[in-house]
Protein backbone atom coordinates (compact mmCIF):
# COMPACT_ATOMS: atom_id res chain seq x y z
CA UNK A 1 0.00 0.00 0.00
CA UNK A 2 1.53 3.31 -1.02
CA UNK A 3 0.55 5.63 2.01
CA UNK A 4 2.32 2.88 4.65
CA UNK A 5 5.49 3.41 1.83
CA UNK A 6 5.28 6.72 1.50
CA UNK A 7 4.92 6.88 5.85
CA UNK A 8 7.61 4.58 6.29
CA UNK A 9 9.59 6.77 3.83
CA UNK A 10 9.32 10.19 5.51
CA UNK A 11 9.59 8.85 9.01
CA UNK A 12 12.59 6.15 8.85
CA UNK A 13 15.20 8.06 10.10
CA UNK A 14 12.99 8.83 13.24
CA UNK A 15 12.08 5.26 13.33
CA UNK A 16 15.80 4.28 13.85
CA UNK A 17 16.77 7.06 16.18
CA UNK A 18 14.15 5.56 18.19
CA UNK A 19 15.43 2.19 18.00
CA UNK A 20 19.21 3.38 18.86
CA UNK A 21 16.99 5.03 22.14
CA UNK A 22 15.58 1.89 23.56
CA UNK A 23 18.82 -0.12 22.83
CA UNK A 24 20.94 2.45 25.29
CA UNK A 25 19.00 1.11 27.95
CA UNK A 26 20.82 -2.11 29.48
CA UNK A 27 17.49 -4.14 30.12
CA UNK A 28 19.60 -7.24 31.59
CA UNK A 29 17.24 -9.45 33.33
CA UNK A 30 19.61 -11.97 34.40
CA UNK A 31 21.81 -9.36 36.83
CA UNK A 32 20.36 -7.74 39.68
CA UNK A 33 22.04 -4.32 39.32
CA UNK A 34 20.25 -3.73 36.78
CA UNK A 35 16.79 -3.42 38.23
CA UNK A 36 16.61 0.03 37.59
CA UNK A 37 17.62 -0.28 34.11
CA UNK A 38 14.58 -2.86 33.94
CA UNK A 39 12.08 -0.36 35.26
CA UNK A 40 13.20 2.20 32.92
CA UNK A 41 12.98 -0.14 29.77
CA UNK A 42 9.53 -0.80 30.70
CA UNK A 43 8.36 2.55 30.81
CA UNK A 44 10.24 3.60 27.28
CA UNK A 45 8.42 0.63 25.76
CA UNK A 46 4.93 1.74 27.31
CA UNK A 47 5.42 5.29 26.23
CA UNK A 48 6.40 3.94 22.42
CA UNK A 49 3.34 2.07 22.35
CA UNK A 50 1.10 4.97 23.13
CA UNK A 51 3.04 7.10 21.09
CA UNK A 52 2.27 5.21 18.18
CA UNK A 53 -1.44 4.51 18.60
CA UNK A 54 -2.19 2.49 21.05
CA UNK A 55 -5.23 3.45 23.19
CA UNK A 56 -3.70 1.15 26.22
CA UNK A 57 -0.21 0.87 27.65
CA UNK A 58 0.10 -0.61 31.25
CA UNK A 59 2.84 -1.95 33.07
CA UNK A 60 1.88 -4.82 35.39
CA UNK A 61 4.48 -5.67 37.76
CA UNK A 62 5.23 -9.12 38.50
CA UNK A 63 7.73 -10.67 41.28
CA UNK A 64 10.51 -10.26 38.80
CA UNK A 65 10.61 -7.81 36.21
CA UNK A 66 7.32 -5.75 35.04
CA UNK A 67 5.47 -6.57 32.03
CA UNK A 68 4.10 -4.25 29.56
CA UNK A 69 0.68 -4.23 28.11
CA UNK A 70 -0.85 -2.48 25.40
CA UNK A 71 -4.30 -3.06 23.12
CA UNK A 72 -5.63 -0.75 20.72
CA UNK A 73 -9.45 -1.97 19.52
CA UNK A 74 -10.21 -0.43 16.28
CA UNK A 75 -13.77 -2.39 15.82
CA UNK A 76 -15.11 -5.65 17.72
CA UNK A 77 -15.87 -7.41 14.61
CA UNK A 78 -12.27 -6.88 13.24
CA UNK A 79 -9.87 -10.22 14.19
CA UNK A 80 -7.42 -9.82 16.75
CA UNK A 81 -3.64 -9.90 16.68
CA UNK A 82 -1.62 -10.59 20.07
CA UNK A 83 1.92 -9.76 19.30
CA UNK A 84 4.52 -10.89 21.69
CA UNK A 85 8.23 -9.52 22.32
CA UNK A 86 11.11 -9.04 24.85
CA UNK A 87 12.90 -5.93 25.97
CA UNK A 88 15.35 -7.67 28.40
CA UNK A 89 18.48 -9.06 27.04
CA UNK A 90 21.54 -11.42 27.58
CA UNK A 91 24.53 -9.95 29.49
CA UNK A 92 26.97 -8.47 27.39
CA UNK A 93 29.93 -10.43 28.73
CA UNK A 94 32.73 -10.83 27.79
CA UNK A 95 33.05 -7.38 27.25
CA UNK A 96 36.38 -7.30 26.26
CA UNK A 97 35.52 -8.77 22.67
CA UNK A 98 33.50 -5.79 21.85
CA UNK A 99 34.42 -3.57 19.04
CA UNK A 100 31.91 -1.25 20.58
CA UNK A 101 30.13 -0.45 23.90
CA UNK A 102 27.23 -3.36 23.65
CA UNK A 103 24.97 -0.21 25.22
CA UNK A 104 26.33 1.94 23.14
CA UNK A 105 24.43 1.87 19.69
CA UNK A 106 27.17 1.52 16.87
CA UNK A 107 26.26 1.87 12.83
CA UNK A 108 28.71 -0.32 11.01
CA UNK A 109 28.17 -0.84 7.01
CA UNK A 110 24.16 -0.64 7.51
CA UNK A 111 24.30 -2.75 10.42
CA UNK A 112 23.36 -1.88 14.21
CA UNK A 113 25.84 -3.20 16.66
CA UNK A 114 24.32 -3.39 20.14
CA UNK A 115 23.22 -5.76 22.43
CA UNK A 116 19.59 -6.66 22.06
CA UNK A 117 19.69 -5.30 18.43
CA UNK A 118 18.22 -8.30 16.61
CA UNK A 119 16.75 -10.23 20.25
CA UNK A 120 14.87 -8.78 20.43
CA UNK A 121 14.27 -5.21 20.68
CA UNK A 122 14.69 -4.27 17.04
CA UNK A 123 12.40 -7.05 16.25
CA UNK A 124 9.82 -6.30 18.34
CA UNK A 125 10.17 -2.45 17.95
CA UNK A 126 9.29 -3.14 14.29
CA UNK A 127 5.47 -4.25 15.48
CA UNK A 128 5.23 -0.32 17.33
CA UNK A 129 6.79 1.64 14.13
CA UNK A 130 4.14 -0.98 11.91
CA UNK A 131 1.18 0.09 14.27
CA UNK A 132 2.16 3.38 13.92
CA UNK A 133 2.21 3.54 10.37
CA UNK A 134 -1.30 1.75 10.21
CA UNK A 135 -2.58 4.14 13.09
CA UNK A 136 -1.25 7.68 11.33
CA UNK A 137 -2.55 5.93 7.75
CA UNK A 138 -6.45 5.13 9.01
CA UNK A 139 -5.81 1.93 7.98
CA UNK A 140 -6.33 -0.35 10.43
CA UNK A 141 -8.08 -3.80 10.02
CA UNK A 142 -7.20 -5.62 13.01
CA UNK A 143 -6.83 -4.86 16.76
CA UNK A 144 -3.61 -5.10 17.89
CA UNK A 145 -2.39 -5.80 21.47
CA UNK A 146 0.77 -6.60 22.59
CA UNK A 147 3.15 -8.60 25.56
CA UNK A 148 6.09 -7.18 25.73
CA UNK A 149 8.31 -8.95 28.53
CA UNK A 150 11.22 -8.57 31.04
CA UNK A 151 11.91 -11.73 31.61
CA UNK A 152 12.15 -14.05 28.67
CA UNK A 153 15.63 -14.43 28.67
CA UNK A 154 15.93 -16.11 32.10
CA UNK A 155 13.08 -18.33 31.44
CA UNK A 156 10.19 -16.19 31.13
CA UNK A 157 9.32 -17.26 35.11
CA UNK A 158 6.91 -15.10 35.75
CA UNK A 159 4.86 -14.47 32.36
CA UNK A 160 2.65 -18.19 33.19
CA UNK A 161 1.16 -16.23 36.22
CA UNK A 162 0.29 -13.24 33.92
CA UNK A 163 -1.33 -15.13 31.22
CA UNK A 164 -3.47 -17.15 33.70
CA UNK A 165 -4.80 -14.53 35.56
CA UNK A 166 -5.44 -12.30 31.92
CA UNK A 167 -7.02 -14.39 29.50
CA UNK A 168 -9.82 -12.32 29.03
CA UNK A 169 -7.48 -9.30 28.35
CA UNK A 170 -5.21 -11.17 26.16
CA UNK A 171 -8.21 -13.02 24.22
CA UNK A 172 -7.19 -12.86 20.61
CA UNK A 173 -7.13 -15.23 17.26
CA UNK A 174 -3.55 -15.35 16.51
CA UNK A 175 -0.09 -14.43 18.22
CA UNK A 176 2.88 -13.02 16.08
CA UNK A 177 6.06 -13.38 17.26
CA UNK A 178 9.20 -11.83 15.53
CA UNK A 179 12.00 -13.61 17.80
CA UNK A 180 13.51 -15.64 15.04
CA UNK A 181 15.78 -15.52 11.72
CA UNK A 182 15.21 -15.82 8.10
CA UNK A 183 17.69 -17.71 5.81
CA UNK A 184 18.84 -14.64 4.09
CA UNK A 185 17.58 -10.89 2.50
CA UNK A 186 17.81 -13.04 -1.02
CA UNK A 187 16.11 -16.18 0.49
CA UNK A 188 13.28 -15.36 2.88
CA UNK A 189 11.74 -18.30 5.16
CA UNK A 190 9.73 -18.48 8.01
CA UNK A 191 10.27 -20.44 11.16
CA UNK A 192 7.89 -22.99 11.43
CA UNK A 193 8.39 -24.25 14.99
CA UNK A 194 11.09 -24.14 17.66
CA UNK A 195 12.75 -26.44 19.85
CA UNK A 196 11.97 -26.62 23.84
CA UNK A 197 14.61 -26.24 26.36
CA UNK A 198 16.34 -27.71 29.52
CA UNK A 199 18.57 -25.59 30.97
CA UNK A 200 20.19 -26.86 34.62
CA UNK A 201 23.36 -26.53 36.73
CA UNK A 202 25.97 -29.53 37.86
CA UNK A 203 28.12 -28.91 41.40
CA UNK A 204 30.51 -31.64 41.99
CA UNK A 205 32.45 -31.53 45.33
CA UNK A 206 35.78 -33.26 45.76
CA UNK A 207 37.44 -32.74 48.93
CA UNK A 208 36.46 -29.95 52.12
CA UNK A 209 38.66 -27.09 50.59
CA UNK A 210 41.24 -26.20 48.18
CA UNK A 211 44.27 -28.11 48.01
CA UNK A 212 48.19 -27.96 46.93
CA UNK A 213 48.48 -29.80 44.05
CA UNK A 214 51.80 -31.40 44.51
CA UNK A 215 50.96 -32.44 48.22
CA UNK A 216 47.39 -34.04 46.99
CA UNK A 217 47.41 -34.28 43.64
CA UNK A 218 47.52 -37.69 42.48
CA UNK A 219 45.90 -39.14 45.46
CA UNK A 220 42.63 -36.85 45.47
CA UNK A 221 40.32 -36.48 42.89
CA UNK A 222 40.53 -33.50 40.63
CA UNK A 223 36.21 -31.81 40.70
CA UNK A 224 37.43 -30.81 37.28
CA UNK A 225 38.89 -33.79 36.11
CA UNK A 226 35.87 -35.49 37.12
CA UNK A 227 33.63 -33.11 35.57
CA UNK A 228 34.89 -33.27 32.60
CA UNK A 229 34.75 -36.88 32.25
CA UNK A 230 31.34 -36.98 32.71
CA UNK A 231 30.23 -34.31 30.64
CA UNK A 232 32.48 -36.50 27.83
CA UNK A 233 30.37 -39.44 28.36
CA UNK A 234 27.09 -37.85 27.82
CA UNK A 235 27.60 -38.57 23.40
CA UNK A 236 29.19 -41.51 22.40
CA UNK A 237 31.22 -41.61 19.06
CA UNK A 238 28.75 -41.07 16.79
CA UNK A 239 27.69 -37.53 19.22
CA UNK A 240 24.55 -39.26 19.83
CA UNK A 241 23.85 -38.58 23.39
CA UNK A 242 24.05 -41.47 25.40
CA UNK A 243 21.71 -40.82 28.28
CA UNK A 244 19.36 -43.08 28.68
CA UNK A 245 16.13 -42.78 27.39
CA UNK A 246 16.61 -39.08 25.93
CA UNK A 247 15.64 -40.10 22.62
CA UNK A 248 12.32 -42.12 23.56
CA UNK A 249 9.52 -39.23 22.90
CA UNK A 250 11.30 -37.32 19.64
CA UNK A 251 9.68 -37.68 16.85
CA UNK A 252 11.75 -38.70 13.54
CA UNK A 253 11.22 -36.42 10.74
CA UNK A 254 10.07 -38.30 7.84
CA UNK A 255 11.99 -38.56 4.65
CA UNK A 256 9.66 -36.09 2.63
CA UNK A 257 10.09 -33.76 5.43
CA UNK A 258 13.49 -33.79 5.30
CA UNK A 259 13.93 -33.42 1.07
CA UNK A 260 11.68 -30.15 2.09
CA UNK A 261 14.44 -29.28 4.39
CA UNK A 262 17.41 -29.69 2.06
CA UNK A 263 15.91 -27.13 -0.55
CA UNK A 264 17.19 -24.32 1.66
CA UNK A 265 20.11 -23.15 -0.03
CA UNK A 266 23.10 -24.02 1.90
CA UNK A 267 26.86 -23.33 1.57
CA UNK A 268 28.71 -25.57 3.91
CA UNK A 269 31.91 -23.77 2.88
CA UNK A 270 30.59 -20.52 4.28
CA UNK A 271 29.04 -21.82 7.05
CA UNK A 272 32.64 -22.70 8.36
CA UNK A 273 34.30 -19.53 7.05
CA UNK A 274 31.59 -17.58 8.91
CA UNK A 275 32.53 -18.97 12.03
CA UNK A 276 36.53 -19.63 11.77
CA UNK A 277 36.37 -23.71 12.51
CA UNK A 278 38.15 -26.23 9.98
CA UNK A 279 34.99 -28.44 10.07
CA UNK A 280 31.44 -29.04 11.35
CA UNK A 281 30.35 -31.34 14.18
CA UNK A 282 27.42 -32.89 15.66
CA UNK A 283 25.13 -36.34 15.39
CA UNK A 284 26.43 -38.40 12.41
CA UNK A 285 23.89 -39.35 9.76
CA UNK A 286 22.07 -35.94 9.99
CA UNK A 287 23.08 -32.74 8.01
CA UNK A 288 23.70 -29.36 9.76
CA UNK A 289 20.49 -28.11 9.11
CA UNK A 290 19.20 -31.07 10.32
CA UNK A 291 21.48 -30.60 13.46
CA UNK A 292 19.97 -27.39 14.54
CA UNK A 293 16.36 -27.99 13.53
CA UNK A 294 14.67 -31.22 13.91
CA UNK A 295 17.32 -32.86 16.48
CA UNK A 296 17.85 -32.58 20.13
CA UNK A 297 21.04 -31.77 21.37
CA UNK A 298 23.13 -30.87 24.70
CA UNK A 299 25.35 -28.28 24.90
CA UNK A 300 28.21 -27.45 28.05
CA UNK A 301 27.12 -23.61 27.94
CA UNK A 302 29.94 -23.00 30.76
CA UNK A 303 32.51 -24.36 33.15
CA UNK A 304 34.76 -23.50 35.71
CA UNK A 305 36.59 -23.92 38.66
CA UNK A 306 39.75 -23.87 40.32
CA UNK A 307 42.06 -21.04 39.77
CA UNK A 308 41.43 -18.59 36.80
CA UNK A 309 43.22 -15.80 37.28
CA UNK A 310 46.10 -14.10 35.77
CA UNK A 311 49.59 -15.95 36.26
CA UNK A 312 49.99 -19.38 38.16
CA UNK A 313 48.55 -21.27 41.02
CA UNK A 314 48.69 -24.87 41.41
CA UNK A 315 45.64 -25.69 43.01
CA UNK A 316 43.58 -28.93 43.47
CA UNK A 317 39.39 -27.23 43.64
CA UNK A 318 37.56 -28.37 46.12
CA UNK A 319 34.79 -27.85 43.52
CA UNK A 320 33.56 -27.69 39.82
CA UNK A 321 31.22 -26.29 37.80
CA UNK A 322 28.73 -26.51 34.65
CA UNK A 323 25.84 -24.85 33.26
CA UNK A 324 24.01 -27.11 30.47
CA UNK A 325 21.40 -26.40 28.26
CA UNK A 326 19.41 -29.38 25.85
CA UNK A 327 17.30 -28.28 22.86
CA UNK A 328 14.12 -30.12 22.17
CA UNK A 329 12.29 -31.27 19.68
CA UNK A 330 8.48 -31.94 19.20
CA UNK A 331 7.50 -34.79 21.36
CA UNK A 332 10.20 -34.32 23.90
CA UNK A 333 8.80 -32.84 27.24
CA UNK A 334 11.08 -30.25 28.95
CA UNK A 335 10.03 -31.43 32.63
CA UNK A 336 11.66 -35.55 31.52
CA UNK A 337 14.37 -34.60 29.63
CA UNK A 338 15.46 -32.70 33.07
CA UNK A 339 14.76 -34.94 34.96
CA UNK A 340 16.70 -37.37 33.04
CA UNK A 341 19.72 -35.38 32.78
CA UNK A 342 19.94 -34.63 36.33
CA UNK A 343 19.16 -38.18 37.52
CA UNK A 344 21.86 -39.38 35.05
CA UNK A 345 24.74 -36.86 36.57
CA UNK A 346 23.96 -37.89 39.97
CA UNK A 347 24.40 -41.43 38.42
CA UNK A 348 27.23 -41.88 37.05
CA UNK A 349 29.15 -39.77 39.80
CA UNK A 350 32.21 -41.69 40.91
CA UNK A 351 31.58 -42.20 44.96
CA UNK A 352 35.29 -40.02 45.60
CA UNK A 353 33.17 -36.79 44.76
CA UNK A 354 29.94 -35.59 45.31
CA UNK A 355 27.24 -34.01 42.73
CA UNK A 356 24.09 -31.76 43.34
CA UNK A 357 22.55 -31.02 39.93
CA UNK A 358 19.06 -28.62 39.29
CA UNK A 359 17.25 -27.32 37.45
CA UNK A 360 17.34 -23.38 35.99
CA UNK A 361 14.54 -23.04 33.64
CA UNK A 362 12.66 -25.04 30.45
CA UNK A 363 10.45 -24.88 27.71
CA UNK A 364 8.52 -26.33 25.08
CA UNK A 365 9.43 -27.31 21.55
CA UNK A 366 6.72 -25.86 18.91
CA UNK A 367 5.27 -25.87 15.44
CA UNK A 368 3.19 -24.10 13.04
CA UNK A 369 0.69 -25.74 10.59
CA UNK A 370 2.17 -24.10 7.31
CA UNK A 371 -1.74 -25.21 5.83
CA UNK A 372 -2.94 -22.53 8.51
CA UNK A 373 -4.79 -19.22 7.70
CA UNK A 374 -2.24 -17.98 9.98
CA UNK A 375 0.79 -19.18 8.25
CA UNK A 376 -0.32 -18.54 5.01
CA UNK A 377 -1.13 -14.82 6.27
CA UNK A 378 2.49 -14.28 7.09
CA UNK A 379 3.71 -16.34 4.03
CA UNK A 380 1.44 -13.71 1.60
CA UNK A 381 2.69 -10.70 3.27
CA UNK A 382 6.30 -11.74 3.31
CA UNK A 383 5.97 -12.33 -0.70
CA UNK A 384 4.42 -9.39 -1.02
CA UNK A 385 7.53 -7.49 -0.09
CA UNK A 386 10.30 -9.89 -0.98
CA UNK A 387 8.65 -10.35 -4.16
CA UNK A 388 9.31 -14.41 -3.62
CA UNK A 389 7.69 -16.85 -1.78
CA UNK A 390 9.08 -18.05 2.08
CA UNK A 391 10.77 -21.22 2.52
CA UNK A 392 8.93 -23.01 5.88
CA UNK A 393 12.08 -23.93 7.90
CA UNK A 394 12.85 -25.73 11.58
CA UNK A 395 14.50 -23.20 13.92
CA UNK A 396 16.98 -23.95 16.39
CA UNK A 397 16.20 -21.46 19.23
CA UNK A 398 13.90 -21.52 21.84
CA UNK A 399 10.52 -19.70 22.91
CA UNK A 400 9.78 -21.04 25.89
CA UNK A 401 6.11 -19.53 25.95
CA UNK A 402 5.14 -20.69 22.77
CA UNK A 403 3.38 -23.80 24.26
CA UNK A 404 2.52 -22.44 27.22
CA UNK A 405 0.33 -19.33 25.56
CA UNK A 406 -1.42 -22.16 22.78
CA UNK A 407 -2.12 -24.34 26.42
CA UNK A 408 -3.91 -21.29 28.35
CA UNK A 409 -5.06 -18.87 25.42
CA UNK A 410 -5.93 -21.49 22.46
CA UNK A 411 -3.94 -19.47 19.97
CA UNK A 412 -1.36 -20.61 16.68
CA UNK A 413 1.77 -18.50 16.88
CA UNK A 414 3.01 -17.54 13.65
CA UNK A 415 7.14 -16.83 13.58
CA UNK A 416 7.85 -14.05 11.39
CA UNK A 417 11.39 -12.97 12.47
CA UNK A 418 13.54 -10.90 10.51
CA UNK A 419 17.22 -11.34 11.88
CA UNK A 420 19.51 -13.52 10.72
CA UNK A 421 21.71 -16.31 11.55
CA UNK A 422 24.61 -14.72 11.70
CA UNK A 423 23.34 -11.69 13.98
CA UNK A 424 25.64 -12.63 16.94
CA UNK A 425 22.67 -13.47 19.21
CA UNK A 426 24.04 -14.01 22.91
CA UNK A 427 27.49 -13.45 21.73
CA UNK A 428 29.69 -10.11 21.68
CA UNK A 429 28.62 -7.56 18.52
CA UNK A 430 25.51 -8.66 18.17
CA UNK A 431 23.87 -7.04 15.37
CA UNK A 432 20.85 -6.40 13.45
CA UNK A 433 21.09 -5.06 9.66
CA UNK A 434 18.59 -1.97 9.18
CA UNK A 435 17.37 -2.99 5.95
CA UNK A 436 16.05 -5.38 7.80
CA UNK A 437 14.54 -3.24 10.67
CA UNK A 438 12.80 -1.76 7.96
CA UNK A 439 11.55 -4.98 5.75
CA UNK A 440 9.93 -5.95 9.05
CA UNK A 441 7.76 -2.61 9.34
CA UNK A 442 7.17 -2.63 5.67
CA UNK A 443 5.85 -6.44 5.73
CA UNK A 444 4.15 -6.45 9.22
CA UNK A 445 1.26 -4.27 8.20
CA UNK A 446 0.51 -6.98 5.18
CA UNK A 447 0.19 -9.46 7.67
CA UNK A 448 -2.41 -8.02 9.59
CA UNK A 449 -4.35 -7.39 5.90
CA UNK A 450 -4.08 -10.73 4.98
CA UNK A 451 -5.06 -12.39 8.09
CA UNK A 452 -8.17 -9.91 8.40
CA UNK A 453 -9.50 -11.55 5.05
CA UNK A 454 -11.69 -14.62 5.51
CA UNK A 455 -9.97 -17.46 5.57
């Protein structure tokens, strides 16, 4: 439609000077100290919401970090649209491997360095400036409301309680989420699902206190040695994981659906130039596509102990630790895979140490119908801009919410994320390109067109 082009046009500059605004803000949920920084997030986000058209914009506070609410209902009879989003984001560290302050906004050949650029502030930012646009154009024909979170990086721990004491105001017929990646500007796709999550920490305890490791060494067991070789045996040769009965609920991805898969252009060569290795890794008989879509996996996210400082200090730790995260796929429950990972620590734990393992947080794998109205909305309007149609693919993140807001609220979620792969999410420069900022406010408003039409 020409007037949201000709809006977008004359107000993109002041679109991204916005964006630069709300990414100065260091919204990290996982570190107490910034509390503050939390509050103020929440309120920029409110005000942008009623800045661009929204009749409602409430924070609720919740025992963590507030929650921000906003609804604008153009007509009754129009469908509704619940879009959900996250201002929080992962801690910058290590800050050191920076090539500019993560809170600091840098423009670097079209691209915005910061942290939360792609997850997910610019993505959901893109919803307000596409609101706006259909607000200032009189051409709304949906009503929108929104869920913008604090918390969805550690979990989302607090956004069940929410939901189940607001379903009648967060009734709607769909929920659009743009938390995810396309393949590339040339090849657009859609994520049609992601994988659940089990996330816990592992404590293993050798002896009382530190020791000197040419006294004891030798004769005591080494936490980290020990740790180590039990992280090792959780994949066997093939990097199939080995604990028992991980595999028992996944469902295997039939041929067809895997000949879909391999259409998605893929250049194994760049993959590894991309990101500096010699060669890939992971389960043997599955591609790497197939590696970070449709199979589960376990990852060692951290690990330390002993002495890490600068210079030398021969030291035997009294203690080690490890932070581990498995991805699921659709059947796998995130409540038994947990339990089965913990119970299998505490297992195999030789009896010269001692192990305490729990749980952090989980979530559920999910997937969209691509045969849905609400697929095939986003699929339209994403053609409609990219001039080609969307390739469905698998992604390999997590949304922890996804299942829980289909469970209480009834709702499909449709996926229509704009970042991509390469975006740095959770690592140091992430980045978000601004042609793509602005793809997403130029498509979203065709979404909410197409899925107004009778299905």
């Amino acid at each position: 439609m020409n007037a949201w082009k000709e809006f977008q046009e004359a107000n993109k500059d002041r679109f991204l000077q916005e964006l630069l605004d709300l990414l100065r803000i260091p919204s990290v949920s996982a570190k107490s100290e910034h509390n503050h920084d939390m509050q103020a997030c929440a309120k920029a986000v409110a005000k942008s919401l009623t800045d661009a058209g929204a009749q409602v914009a409430t924070i609720y506070e919740t025992e963590g970090h507030p929650i921000v609410y906003g609804a604008i209902i153009v007509d009754p009879s129009f469908p509704t649209v619940l879009v959900y989003g996250h201002y929080d984001v992962q801690p910058a560290d290590p800050l050191e491997l920076w090539k500019s302050g993560p809170f600091d906004p840098t423009i670097i050949d079209g691209k915005i360095f910061a942290r939360g650029a792609c997850d997910d502030k610019g993505q959901f930012y893109m919803h307000v400036k596409a609101l706006e646009m259909m607000t200032k154009t009189n051409t709304m024909c949906t009503n929108i409301k929104f869920v913008i979170e604090g918390e969805e990086e550690i979990g989302s721990p607090n956004l069940a309680t929410f939901v189940k004491a607001n379903k009648d105001l967060l009734k709607a017929d769909v929920i659009l989420i743009s938390d995810t990646a396309m393949i590339s500007m040339d090849t657009p796709s859609i994520d049609i699902g992601v994988r659940g999550l089990s996330y816990i920490e592992i404590e293993v305890t050798g002896p009382n206190r530190d020791l000197h490791s040419g006294v004891y060494g030798g004769a005591v067991a080494n936490p980290i040695t020990i740790l180590s070789k039990m992280i090792a045996a959780c994949h066997d040769e093939n990097n199939h994981i080995t604990i028992p009965g991980f595999y028992d609920d996944v469902i295997e991805s039939t041929d067809a659906e895997r000949s879909k898969m391999a259409e998605a252009p893929f250049d194994l060569s760049e993959f590894k130039q991309d990101l500096g290795i010699a060669n890939v890794w992971g389960e043997k008989g599955y591609s790497t596509n197939e590696r970070t879509g449709i199979r589960p996996t376990l990852e060692v996210n951290g690990i330390w102990g002993g002495y890490t400082g600068e210079g030398a200090k021969t030291v035997l730790p009294s203690k080690a630790f490890a932070k581990i995260s498995c991805r699921l796929v659709p059947n796998q429950s995130s409540t038994v895979i947990t339990e089965k990972v913990l119970n299998y620590f505490k297992s195999i734990a030789p009896d010269n140490v001692t192990v305490a393992a729990f749980e952090h947080h989980g979530g559920e794998p999910y997937i969209t119908p691509i045969d849905s109205h609400e697929y095939q909305s986003a699929a339209k309007a994403i053609a409609t801009t990219f001039g080609k149609d969307p390739i469905p693919v698998r992604g390999g993140g997590s949304i922890p919410i996804c299942s829980l807001f289909e469970q209480e609220l009834g709702l499909k979620i449709v996926f229509m994320g704009f970042g991509l792969d390469s975006d740095n999410l959770h690592s140091p420069n992430e980045k978000y390109d601004i042609v793509n900022f602005y793809k997403g406010i130029e498509t979203i408003p065709y979404f909410h067109q197409f899925f107004a039409e009778k299905k």
